[in-house]
Structures are given as structure tokens and as C-alpha cells.
PDB file of N, CA and C in Angstrom:
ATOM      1  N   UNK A   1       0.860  -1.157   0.000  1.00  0.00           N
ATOM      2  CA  UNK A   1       0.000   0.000   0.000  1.00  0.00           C
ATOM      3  C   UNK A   1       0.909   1.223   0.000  1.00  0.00           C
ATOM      4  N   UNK A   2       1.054   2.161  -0.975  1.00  0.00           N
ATOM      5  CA  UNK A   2       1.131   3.469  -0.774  1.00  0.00           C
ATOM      6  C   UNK A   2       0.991   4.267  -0.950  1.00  0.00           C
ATOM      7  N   UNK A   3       1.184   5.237   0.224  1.00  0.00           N
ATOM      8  CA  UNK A   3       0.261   6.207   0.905  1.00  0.00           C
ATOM      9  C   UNK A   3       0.677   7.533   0.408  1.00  0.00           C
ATOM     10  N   UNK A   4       0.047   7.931  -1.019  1.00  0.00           N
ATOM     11  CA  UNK A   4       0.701   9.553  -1.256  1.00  0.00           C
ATOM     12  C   UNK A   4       1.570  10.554  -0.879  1.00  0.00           C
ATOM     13  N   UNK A   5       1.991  11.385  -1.137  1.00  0.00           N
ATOM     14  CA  UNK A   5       2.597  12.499  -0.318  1.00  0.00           C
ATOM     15  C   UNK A   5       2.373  13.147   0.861  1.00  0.00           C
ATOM     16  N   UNK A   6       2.286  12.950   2.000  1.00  0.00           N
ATOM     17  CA  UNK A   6       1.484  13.879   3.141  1.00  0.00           C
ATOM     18  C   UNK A   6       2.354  14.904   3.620  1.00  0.00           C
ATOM     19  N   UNK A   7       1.812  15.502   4.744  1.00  0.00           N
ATOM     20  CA  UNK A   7       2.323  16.396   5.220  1.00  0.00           C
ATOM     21  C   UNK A   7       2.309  16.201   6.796  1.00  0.00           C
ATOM     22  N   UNK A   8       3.375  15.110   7.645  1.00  0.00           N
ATOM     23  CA  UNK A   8       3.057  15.158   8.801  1.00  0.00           C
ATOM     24  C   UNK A   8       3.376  15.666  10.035  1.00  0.00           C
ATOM     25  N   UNK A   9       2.254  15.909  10.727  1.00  0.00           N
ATOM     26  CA  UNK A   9       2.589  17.237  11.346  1.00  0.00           C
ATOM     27  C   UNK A   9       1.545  16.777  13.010  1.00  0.00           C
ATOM     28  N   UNK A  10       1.855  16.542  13.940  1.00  0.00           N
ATOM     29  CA  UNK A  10       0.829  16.418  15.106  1.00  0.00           C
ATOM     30  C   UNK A  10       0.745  17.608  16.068  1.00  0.00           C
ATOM     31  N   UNK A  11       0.128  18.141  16.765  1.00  0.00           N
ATOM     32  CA  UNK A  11       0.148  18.785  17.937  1.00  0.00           C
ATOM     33  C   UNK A  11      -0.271  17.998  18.979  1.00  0.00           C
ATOM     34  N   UNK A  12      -0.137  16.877  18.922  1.00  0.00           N
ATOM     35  CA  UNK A  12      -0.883  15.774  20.157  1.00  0.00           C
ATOM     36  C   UNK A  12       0.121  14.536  19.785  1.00  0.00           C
ATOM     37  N   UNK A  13       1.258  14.125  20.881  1.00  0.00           N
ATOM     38  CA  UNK A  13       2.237  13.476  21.091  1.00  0.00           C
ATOM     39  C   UNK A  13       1.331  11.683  20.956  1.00  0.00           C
ATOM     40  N   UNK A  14       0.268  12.058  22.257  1.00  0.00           N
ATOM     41  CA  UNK A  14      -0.290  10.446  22.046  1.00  0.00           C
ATOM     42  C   UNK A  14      -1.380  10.352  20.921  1.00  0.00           C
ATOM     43  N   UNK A  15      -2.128  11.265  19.749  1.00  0.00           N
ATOM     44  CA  UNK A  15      -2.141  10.930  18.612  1.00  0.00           C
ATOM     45  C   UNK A  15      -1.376  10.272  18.032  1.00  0.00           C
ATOM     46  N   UNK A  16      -0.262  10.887  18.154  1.00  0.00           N
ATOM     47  CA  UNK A  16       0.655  10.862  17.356  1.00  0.00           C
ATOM     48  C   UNK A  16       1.341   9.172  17.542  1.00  0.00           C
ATOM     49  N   UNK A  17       1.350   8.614  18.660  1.00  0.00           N
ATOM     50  CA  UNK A  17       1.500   7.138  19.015  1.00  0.00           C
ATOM     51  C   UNK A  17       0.646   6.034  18.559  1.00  0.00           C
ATOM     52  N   UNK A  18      -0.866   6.191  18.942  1.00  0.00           N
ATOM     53  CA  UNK A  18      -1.927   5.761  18.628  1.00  0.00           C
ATOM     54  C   UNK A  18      -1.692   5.405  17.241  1.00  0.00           C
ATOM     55  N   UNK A  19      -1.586   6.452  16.109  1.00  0.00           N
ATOM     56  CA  UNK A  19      -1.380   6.155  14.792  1.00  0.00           C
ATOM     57  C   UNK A  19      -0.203   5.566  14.088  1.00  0.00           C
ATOM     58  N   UNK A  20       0.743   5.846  14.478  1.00  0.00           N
ATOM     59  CA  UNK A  20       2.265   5.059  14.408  1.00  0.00           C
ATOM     60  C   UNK A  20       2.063   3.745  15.063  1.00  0.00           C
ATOM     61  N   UNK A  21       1.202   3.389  15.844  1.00  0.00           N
ATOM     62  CA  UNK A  21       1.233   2.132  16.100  1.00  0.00           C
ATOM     63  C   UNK A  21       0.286   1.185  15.411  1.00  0.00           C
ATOM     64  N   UNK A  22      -0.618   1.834  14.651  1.00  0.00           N
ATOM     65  CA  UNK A  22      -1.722   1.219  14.237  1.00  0.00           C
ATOM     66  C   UNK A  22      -1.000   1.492  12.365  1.00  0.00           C
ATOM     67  N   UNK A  23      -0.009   2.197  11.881  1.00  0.00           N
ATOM     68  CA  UNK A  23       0.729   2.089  10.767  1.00  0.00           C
ATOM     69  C   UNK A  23       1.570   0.578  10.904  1.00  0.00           C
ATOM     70  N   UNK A  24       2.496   0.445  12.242  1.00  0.00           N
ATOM     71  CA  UNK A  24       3.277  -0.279  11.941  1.00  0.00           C
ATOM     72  C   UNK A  24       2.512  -1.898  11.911  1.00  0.00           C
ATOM     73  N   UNK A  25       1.449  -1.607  12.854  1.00  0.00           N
ATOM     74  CA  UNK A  25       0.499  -2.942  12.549  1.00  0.00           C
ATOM     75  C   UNK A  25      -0.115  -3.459  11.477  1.00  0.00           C
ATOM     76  N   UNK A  26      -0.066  -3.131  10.559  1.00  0.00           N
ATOM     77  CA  UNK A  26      -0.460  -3.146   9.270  1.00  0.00           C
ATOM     78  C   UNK A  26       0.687  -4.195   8.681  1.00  0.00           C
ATOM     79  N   UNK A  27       0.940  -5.522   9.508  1.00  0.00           N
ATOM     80  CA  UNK A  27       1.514  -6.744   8.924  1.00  0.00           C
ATOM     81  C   UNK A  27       0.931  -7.738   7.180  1.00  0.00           C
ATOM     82  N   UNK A  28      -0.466  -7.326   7.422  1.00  0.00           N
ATOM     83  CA  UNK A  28      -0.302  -8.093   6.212  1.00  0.00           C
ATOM     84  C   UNK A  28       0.015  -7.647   4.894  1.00  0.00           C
ATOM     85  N   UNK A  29      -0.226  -6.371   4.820  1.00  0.00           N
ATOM     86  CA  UNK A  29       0.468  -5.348   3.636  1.00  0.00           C
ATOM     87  C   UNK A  29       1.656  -4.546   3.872  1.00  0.00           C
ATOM     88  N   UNK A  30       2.471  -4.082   2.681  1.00  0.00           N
ATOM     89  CA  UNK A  30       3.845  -3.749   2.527  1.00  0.00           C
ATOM     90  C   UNK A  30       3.046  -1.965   2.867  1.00  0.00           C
ATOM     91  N   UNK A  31       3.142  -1.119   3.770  1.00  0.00           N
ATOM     92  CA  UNK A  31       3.030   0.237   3.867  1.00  0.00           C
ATOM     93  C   UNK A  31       4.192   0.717   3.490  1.00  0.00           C
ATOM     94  N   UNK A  32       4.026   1.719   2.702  1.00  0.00           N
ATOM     95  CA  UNK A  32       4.992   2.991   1.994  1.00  0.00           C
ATOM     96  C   UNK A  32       4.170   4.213   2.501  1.00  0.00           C
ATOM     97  N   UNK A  33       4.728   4.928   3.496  1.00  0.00           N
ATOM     98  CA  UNK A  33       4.538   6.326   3.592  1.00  0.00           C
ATOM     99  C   UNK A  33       4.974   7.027   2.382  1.00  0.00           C
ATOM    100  N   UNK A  34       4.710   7.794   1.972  1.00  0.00           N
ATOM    101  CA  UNK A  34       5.763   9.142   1.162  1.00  0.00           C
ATOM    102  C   UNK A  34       5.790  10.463   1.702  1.00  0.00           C
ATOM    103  N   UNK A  35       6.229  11.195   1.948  1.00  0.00           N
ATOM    104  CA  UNK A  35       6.212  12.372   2.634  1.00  0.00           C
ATOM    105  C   UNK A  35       6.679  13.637   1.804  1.00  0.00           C
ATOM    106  N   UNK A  36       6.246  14.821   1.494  1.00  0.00           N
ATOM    107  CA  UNK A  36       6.447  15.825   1.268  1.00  0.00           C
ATOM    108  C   UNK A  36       7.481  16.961   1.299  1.00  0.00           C
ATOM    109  N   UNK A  37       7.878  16.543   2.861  1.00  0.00           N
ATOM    110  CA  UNK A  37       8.909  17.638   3.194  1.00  0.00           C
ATOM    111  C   UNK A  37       9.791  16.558   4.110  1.00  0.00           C
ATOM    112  N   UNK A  38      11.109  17.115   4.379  1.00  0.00           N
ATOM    113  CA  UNK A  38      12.201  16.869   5.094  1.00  0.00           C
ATOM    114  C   UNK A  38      11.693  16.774   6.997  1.00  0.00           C
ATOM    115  N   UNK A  39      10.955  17.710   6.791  1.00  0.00           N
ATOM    116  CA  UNK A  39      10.338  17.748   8.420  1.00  0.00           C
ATOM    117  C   UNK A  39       9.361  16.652   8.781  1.00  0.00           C
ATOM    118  N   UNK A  40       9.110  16.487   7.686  1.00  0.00           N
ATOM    119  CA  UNK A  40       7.633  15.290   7.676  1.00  0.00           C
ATOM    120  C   UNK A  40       8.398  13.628   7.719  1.00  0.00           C
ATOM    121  N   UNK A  41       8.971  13.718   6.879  1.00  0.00           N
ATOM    122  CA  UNK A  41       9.757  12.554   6.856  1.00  0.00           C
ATOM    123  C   UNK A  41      10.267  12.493   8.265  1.00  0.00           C
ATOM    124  N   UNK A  42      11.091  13.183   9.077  1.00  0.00           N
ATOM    125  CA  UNK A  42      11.683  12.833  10.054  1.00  0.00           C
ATOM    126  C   UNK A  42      10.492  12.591  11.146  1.00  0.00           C
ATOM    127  N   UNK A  43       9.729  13.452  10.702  1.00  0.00           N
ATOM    128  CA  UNK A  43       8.575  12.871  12.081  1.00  0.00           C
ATOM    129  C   UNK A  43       8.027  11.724  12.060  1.00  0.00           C
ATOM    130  N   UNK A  44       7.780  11.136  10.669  1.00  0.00           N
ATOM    131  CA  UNK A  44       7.528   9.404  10.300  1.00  0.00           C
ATOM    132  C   UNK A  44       8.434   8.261  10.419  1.00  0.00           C
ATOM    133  N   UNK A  45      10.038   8.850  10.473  1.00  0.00           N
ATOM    134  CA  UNK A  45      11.078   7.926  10.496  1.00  0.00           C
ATOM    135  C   UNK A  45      11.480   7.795  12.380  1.00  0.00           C
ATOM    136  N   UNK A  46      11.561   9.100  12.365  1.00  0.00           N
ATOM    137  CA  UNK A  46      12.303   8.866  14.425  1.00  0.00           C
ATOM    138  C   UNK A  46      11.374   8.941  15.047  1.00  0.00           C
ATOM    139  N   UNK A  47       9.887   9.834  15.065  1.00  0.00           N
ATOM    140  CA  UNK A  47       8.938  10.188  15.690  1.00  0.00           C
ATOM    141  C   UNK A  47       8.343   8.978  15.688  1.00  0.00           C
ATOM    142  N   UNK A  48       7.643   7.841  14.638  1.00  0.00           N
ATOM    143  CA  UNK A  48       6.561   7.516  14.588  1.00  0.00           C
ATOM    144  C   UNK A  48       7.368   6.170  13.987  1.00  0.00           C
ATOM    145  N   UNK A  49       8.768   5.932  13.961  1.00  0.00           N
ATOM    146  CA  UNK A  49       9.567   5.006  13.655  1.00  0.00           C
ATOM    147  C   UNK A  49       8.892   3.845  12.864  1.00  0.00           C
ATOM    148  N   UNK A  50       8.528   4.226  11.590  1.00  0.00           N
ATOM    149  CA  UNK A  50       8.071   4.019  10.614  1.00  0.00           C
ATOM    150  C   UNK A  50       8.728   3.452   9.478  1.00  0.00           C
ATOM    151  N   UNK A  51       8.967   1.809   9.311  1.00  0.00           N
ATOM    152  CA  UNK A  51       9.851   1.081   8.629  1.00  0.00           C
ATOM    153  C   UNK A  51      10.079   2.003   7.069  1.00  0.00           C
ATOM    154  N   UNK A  52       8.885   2.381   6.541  1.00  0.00           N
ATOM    155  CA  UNK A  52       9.321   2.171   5.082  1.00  0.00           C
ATOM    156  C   UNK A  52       8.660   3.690   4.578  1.00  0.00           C
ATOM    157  N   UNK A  53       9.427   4.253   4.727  1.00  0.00           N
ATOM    158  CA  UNK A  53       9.018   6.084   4.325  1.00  0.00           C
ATOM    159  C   UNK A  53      10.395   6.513   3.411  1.00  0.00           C
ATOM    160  N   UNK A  54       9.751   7.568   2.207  1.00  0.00           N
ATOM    161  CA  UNK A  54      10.234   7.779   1.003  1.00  0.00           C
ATOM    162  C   UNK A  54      10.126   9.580   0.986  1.00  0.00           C
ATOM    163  N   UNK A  55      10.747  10.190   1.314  1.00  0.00           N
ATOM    164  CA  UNK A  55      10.559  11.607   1.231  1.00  0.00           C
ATOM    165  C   UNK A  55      10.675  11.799  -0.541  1.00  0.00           C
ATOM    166  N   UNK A  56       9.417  12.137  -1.105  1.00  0.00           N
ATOM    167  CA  UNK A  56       9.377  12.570  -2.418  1.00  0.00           C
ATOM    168  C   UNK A  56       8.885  14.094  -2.462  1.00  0.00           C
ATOM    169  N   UNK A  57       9.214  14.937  -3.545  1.00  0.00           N
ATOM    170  CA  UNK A  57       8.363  16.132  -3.429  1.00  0.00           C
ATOM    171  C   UNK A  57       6.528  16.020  -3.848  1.00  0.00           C
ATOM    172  N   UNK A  58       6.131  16.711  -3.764  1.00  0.00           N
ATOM    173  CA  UNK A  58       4.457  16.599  -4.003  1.00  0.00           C
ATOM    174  C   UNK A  58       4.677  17.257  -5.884  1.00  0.00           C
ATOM    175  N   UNK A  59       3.740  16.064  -6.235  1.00  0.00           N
ATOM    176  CA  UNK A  59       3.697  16.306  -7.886  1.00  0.00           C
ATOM    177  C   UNK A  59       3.196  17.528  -8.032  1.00  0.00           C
ATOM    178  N   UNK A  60       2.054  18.047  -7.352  1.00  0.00           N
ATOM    179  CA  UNK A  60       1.879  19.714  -7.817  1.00  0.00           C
ATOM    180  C   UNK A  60       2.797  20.892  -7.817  1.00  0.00           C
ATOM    181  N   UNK A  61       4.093  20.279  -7.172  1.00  0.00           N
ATOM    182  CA  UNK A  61       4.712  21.129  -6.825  1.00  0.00           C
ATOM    183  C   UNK A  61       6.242  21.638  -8.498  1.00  0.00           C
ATOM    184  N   UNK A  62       5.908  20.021  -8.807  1.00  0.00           N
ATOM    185  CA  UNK A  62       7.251  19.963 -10.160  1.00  0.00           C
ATOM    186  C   UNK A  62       6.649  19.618 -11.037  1.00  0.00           C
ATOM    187  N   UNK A  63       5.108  19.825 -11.161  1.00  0.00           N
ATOM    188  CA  UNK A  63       4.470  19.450 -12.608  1.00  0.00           C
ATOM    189  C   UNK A  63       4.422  19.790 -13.759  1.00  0.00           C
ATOM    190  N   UNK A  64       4.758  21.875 -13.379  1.00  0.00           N
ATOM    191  CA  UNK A  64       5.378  22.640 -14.606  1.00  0.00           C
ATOM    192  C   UNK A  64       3.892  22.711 -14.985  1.00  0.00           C
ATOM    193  N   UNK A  65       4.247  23.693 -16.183  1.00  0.00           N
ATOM    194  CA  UNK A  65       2.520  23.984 -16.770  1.00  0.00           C
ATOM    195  C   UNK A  65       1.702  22.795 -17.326  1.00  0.00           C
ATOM    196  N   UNK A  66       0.996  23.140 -17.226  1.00  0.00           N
ATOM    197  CA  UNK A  66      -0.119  22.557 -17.745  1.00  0.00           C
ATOM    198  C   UNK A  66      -1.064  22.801 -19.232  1.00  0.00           C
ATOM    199  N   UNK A  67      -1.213  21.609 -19.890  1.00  0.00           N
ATOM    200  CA  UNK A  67      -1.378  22.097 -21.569  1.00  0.00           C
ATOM    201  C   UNK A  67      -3.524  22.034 -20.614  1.00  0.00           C
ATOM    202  N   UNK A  68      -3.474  23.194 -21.528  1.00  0.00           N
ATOM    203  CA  UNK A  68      -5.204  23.044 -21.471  1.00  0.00           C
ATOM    204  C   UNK A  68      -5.585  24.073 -22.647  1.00  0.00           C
ATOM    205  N   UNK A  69      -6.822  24.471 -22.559  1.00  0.00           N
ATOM    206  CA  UNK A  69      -7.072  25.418 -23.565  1.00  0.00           C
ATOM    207  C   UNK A  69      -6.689  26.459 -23.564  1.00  0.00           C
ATOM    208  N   UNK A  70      -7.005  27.514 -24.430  1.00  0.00           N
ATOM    209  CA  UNK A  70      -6.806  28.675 -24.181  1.00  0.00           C
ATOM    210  C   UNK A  70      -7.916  29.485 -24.132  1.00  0.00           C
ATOM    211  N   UNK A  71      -9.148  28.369 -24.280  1.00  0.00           N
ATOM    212  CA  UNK A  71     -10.171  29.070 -24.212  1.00  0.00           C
ATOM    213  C   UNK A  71     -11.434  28.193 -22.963  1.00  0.00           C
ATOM    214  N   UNK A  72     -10.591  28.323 -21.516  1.00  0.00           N
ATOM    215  CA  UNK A  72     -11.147  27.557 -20.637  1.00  0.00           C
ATOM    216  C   UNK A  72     -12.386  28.145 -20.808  1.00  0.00           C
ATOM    217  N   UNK A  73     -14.158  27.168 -20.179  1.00  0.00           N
ATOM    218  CA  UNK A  73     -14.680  26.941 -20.252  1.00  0.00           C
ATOM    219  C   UNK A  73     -15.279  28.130 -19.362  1.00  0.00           C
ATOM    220  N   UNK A  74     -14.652  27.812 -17.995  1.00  0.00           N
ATOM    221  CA  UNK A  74     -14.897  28.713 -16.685  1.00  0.00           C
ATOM    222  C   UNK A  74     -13.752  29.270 -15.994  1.00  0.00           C
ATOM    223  N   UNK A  75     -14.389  30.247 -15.155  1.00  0.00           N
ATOM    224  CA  UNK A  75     -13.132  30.909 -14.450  1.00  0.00           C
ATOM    225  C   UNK A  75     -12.543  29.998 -13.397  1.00  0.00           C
ATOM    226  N   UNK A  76     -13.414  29.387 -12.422  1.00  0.00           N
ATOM    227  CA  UNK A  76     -13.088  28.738 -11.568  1.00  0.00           C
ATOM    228  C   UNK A  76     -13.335  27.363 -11.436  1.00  0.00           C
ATOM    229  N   UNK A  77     -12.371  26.370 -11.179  1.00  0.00           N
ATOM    230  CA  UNK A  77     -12.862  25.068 -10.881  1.00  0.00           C
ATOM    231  C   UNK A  77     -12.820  24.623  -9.214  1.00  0.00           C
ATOM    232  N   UNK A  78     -13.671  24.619  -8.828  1.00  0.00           N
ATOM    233  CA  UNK A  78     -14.257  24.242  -7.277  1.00  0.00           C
ATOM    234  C   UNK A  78     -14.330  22.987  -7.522  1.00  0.00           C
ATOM    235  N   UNK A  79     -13.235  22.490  -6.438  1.00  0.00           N
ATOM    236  CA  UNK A  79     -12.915  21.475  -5.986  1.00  0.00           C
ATOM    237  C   UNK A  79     -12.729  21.250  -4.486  1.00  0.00           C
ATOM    238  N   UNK A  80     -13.994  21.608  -3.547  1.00  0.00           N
ATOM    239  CA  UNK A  80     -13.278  21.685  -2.373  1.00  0.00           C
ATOM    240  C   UNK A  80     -12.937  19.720  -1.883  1.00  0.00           C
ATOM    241  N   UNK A  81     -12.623  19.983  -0.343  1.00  0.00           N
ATOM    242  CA  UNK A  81     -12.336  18.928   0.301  1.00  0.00           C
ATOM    243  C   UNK A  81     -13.960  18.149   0.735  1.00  0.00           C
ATOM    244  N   UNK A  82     -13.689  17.076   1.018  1.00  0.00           N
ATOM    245  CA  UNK A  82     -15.181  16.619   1.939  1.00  0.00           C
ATOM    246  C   UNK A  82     -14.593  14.760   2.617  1.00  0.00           C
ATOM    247  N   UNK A  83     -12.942  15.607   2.785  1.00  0.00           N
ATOM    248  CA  UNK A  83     -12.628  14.453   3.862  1.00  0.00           C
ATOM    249  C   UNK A  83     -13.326  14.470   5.226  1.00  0.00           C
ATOM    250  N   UNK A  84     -12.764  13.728   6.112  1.00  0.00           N
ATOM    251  CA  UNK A  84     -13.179  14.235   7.789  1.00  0.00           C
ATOM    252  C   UNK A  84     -11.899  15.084   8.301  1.00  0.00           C
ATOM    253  N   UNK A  85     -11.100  15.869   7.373  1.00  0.00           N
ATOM    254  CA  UNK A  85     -10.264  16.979   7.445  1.00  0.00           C
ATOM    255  C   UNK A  85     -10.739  18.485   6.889  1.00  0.00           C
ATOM    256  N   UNK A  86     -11.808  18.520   6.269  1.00  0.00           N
ATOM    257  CA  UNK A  86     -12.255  19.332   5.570  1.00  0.00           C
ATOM    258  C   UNK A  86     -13.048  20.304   6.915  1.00  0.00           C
ATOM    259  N   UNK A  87     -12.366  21.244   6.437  1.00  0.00           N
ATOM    260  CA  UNK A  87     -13.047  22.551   7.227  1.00  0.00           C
ATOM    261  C   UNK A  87     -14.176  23.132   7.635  1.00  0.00           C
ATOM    262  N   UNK A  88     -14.887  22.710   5.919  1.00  0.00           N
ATOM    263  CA  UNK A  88     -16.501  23.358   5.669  1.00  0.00           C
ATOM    264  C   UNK A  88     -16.575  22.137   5.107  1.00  0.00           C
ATOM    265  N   UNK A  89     -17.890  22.145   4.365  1.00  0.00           N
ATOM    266  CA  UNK A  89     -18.980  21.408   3.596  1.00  0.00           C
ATOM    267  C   UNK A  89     -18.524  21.682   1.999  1.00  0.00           C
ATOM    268  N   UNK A  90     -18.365  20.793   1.037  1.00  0.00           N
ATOM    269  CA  UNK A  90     -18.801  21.246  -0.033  1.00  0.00           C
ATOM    270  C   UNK A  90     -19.815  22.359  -0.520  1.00  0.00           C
ATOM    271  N   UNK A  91     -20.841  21.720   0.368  1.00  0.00           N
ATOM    272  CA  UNK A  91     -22.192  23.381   0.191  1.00  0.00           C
ATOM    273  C   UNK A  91     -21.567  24.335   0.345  1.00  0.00           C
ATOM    274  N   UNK A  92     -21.190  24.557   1.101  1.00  0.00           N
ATOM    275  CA  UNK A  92     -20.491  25.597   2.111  1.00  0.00           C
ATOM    276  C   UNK A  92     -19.430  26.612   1.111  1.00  0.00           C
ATOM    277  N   UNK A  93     -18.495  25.488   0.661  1.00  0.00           N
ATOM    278  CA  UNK A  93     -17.397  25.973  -0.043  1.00  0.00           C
ATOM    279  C   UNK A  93     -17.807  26.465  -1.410  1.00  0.00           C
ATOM    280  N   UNK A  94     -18.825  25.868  -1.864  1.00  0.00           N
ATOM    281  CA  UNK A  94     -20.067  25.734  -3.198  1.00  0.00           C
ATOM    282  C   UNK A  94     -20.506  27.796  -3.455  1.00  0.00           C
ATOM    283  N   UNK A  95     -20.986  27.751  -1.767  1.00  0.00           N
ATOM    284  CA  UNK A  95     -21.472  28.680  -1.403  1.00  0.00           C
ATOM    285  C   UNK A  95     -20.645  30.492  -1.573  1.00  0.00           C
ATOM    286  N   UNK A  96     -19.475  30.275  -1.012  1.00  0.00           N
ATOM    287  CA  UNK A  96     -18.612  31.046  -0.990  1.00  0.00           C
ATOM    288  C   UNK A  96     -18.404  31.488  -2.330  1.00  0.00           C
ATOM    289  N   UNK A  97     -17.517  30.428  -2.700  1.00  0.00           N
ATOM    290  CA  UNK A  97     -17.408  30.479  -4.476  1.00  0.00           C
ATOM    291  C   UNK A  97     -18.267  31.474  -5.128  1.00  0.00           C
ATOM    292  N   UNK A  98     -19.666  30.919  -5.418  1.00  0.00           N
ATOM    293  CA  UNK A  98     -20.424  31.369  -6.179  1.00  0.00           C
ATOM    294  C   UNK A  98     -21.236  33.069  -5.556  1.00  0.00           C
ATOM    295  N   UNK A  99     -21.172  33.548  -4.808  1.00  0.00           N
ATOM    296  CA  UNK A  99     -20.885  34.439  -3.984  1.00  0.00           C
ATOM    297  C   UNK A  99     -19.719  35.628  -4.647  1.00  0.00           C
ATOM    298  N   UNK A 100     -18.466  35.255  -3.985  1.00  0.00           N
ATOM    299  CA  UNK A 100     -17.315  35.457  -4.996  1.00  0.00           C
ATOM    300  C   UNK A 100     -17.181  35.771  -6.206  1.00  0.00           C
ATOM    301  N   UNK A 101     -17.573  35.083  -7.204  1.00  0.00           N
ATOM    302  CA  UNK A 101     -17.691  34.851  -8.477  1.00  0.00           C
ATOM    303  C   UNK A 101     -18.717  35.560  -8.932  1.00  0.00           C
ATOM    304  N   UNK A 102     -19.918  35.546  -8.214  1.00  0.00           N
ATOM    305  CA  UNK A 102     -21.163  36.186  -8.959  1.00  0.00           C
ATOM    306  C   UNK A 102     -20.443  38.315  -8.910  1.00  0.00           C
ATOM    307  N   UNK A 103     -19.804  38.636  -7.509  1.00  0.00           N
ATOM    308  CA  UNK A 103     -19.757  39.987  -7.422  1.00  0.00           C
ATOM    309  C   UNK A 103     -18.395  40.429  -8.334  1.00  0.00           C
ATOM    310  N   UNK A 104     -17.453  39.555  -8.249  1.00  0.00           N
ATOM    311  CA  UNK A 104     -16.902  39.508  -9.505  1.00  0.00           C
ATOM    312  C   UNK A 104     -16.791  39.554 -10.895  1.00  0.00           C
ATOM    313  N   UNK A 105     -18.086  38.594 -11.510  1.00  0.00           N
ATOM    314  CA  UNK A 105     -18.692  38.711 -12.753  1.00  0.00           C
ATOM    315  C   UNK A 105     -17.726  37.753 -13.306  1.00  0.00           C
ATOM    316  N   UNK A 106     -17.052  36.684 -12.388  1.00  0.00           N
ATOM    317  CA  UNK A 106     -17.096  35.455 -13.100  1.00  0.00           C
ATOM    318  C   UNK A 106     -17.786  34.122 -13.066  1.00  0.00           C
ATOM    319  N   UNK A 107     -17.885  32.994 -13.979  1.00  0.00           N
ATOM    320  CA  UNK A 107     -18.298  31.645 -14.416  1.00  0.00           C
ATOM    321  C   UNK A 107     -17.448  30.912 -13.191  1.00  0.00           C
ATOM    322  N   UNK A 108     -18.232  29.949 -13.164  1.00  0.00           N
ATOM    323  CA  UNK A 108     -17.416  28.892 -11.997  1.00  0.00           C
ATOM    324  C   UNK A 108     -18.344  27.511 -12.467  1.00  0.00           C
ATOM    325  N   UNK A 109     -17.477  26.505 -11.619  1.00  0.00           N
ATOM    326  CA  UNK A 109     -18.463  24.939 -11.978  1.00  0.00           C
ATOM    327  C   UNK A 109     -17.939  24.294 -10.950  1.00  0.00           C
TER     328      UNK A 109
END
């Protein structure tokens, strides 16, 4: 199994155990962390002593432009979150946007 680029970061030490212990338990599959940053990595390798972590950069970060049109469709593409990390609601974020956009006098989707 592996686990994208993250960004790890705790403010809660026994979170931070709880989940490192329930990573390294994960015997019947091969876990690959990947990590983002240099800080993140070390908190998965000494912090959370985490067999098999790969500090890569995050693909948005070295993807370079992007071929698309030149005659995009809309101004904005709303994409919010609707993990159990997510801040607001899709509605919510839906909401803002189009708000935004309408006093602006741009298209969104």
C-alpha cells in the first residue's frame, strides 16, 4: 500500500502514538509512507519510527505547466475537500465560491 505524499505534522504526542502504532500494525500489507517535506519525513522515520518512508516532493509542486485550452470553459474550478479533514462542507465551499464569483462577474463549476 502506498500512501501519497502527506504532510506530517501532530500537535498531540499520544495521537501521534496511537497512529504510528496502528501504521506499523499493518503486517499483512507492505506500507509505503511518502512524505512531502524533510520535516515530515523525520517525524515518520524517528517520531513515529516508521519502517518504510520515502521523502518525495508533491507532484503539484514539479508538474510545470499545464497544456489546457486557451479558451477555458470557466473561471473557476471548485474542488473543495469533503474528507473528515475538511473545514466546511462542499455546500459551504459551493457557497462562498459562487458568492465570490457572482460579485466579480465570473463563471465557476
Amino acid at each position: 500500500m502506498l500512501q501519497l505524499p502527506q504532510s506530517v505534522f501532530y500537535t498531540n504526542q499520544t495521537v501521534l502514538q496511537q497512529e504510528a502504532h496502528a501504521l506499523r500494525s499493518l503486517r499483512h500489507v507492505r506500507f509505503v509512507l511518502t512524505t512531502r517535506a524533510e520535516a515530515s519525513y523525520k517525524i515518520a522515520t524517528e517520531g513515529m519510527q516508521l519502517p518504510n518512508v520515502m521523502a518525495i516532493p508533491d507532484i503539484a509542486c514539479s508538474a510545470g505547466p499545464f497544456l489546457g485550452s486557451d479558451h477555458p470553459l470557466y473561471d473557476i474550478v471548485l474542488m473543495p475537500r469533503s474528507d473528515r479533514e475538511a473545514r466546511m462542507t462542499p455546500h459551504m465551499a459551493a457557497d462562498i465560491v459562487h458568492r465570490a464569483a457572482q460579485a466579480a462577474g465570473l463563471t465557476y463549476k
